[in-house]
C-alpha atoms as a PDB file:
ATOM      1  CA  UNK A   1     123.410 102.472 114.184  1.00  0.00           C
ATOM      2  CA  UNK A   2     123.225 103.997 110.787  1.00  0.00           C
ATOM      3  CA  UNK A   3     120.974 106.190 109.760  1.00  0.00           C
ATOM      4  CA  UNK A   4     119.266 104.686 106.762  1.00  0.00           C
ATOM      5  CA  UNK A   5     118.722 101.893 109.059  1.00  0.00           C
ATOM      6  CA  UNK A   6     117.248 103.828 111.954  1.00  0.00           C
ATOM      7  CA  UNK A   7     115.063 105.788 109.508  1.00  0.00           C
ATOM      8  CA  UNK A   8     113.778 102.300 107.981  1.00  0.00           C
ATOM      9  CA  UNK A   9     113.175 101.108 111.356  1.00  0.00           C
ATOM     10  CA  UNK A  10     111.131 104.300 112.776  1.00  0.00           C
ATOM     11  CA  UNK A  11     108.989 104.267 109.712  1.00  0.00           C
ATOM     12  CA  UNK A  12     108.099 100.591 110.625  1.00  0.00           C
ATOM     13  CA  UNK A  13     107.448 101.102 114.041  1.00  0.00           C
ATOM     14  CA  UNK A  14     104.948 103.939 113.108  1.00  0.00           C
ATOM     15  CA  UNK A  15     103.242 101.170 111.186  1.00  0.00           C
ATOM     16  CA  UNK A  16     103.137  98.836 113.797  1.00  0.00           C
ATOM     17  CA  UNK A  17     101.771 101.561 115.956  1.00  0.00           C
ATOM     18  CA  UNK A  18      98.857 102.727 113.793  1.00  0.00           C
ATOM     19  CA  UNK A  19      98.148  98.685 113.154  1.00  0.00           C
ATOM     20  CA  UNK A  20      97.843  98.606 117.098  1.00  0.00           C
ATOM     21  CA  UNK A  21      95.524 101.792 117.032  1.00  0.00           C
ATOM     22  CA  UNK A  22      93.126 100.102 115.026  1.00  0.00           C
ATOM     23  CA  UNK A  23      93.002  96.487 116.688  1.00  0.00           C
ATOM     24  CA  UNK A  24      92.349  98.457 119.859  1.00  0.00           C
ATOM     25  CA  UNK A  25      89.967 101.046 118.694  1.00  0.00           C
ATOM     26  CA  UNK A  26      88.066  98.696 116.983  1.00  0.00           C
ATOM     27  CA  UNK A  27      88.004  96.738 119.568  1.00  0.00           C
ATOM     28  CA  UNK A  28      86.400  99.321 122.284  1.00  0.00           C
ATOM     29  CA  UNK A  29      84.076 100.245 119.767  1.00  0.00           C
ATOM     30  CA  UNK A  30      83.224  96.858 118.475  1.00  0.00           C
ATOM     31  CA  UNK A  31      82.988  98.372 115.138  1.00  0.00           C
ATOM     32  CA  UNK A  32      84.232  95.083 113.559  1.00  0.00           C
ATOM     33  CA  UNK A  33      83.441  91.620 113.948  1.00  0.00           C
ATOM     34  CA  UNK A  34      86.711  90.195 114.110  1.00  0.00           C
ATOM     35  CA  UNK A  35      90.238  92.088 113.738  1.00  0.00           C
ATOM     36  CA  UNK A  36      91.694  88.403 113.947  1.00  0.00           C
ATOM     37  CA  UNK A  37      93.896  88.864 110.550  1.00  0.00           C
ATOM     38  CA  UNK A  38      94.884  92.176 111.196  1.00  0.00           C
ATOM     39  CA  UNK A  39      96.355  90.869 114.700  1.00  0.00           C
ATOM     40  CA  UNK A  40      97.931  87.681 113.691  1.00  0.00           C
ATOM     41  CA  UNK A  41      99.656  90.068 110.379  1.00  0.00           C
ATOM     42  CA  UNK A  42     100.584  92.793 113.164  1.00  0.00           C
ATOM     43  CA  UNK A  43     101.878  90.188 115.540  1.00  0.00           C
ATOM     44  CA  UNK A  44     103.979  88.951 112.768  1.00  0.00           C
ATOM     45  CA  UNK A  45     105.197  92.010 111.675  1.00  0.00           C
ATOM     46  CA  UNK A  46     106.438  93.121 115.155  1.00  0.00           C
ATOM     47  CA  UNK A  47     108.176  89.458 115.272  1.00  0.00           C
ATOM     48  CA  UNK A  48     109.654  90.880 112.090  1.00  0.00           C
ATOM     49  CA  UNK A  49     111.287  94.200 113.281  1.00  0.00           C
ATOM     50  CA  UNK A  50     112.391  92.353 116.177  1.00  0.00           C
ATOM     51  CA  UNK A  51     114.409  89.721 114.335  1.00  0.00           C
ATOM     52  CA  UNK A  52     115.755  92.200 112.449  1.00  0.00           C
ATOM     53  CA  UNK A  53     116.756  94.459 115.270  1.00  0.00           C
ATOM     54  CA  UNK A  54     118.311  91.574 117.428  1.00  0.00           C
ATOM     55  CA  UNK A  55     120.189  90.883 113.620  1.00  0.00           C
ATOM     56  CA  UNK A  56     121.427  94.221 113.449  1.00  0.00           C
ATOM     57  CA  UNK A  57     122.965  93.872 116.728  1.00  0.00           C
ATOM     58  CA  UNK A  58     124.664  90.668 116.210  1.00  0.00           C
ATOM     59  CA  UNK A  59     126.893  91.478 113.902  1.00  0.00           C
ATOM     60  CA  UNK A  60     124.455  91.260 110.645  1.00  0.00           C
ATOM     61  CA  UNK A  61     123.467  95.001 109.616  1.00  0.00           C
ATOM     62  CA  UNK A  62     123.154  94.414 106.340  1.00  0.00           C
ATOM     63  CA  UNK A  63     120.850  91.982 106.302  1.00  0.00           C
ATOM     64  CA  UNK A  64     118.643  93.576 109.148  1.00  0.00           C
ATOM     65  CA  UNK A  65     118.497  96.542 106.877  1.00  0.00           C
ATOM     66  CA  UNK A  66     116.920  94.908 104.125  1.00  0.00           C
ATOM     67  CA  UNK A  67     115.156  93.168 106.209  1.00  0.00           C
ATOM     68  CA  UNK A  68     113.694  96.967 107.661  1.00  0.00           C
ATOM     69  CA  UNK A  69     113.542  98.461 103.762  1.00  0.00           C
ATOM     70  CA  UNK A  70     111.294  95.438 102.597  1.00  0.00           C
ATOM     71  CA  UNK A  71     108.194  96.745 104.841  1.00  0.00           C
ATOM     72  CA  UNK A  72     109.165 100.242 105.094  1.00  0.00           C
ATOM     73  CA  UNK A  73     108.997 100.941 101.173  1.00  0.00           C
ATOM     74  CA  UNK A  74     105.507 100.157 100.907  1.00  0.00           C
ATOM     75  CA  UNK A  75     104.480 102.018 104.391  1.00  0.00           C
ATOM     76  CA  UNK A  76     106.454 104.937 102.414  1.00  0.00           C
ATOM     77  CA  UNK A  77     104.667 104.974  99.294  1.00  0.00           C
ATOM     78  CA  UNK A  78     101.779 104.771 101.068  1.00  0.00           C
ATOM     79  CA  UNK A  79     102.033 107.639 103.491  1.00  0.00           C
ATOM     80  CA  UNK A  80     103.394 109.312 100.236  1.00  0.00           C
ATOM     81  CA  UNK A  81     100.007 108.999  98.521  1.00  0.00           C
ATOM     82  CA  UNK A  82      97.928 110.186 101.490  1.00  0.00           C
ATOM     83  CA  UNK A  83     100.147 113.688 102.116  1.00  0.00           C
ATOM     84  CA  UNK A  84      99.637 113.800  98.609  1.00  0.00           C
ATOM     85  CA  UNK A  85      95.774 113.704  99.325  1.00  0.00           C
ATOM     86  CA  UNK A  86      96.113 116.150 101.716  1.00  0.00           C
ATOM     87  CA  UNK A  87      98.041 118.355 100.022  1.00  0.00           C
ATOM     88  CA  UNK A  88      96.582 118.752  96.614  1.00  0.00           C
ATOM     89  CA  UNK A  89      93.058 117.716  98.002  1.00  0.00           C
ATOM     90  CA  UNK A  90      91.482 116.393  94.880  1.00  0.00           C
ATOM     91  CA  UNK A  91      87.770 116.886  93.686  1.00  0.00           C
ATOM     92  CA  UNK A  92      86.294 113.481  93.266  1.00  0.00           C
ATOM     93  CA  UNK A  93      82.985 113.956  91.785  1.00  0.00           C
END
């Protein structure tokens, strides 16, 4: 496996994970009314890494690595912006 796609692949797995963490918590808590959405877009998205990782594996690695950059870009970004949060921690008054 190369490494760009392994890296894509871990950071989308991580997102998957944390997705998870909040269906469940939410769910013990019953903080929310209905994470039905969230668990049909999480359910999808796991469909998604595995197509792409039974892709890989069959001979098509480039196209399994776009499709692991497409999500893991955004998740990026994002986790980008929140170190940068932590980091600099802003005053927002």
């Amino acid at each position: 496996m190369s490494w760009h796609y392994k890296f894509a692949l871990a950071v989308d797995v991580i997102g998957a994970i944390v997705a998870l963490y909040f269906i469940i918590s939410d769910s013990i808590r019953h903080s929310s009314s209905s994470n039905g959405l969230l668990s049909m877009v999480t359910l999808v998205f796991c469909a998604w890494l595995g197509i792409s990782y039974y892709l890989y594996h069959h001979g098509q690695p480039a196209i399994a690595s776009i499709m692991a950059w497409i999500p893991a870009v955004p998740l990026l970004l994002y986790g980008l912006f929140v170190l940068m949060f932590i980091i600099l921690k802003p005053d927002m008054r």
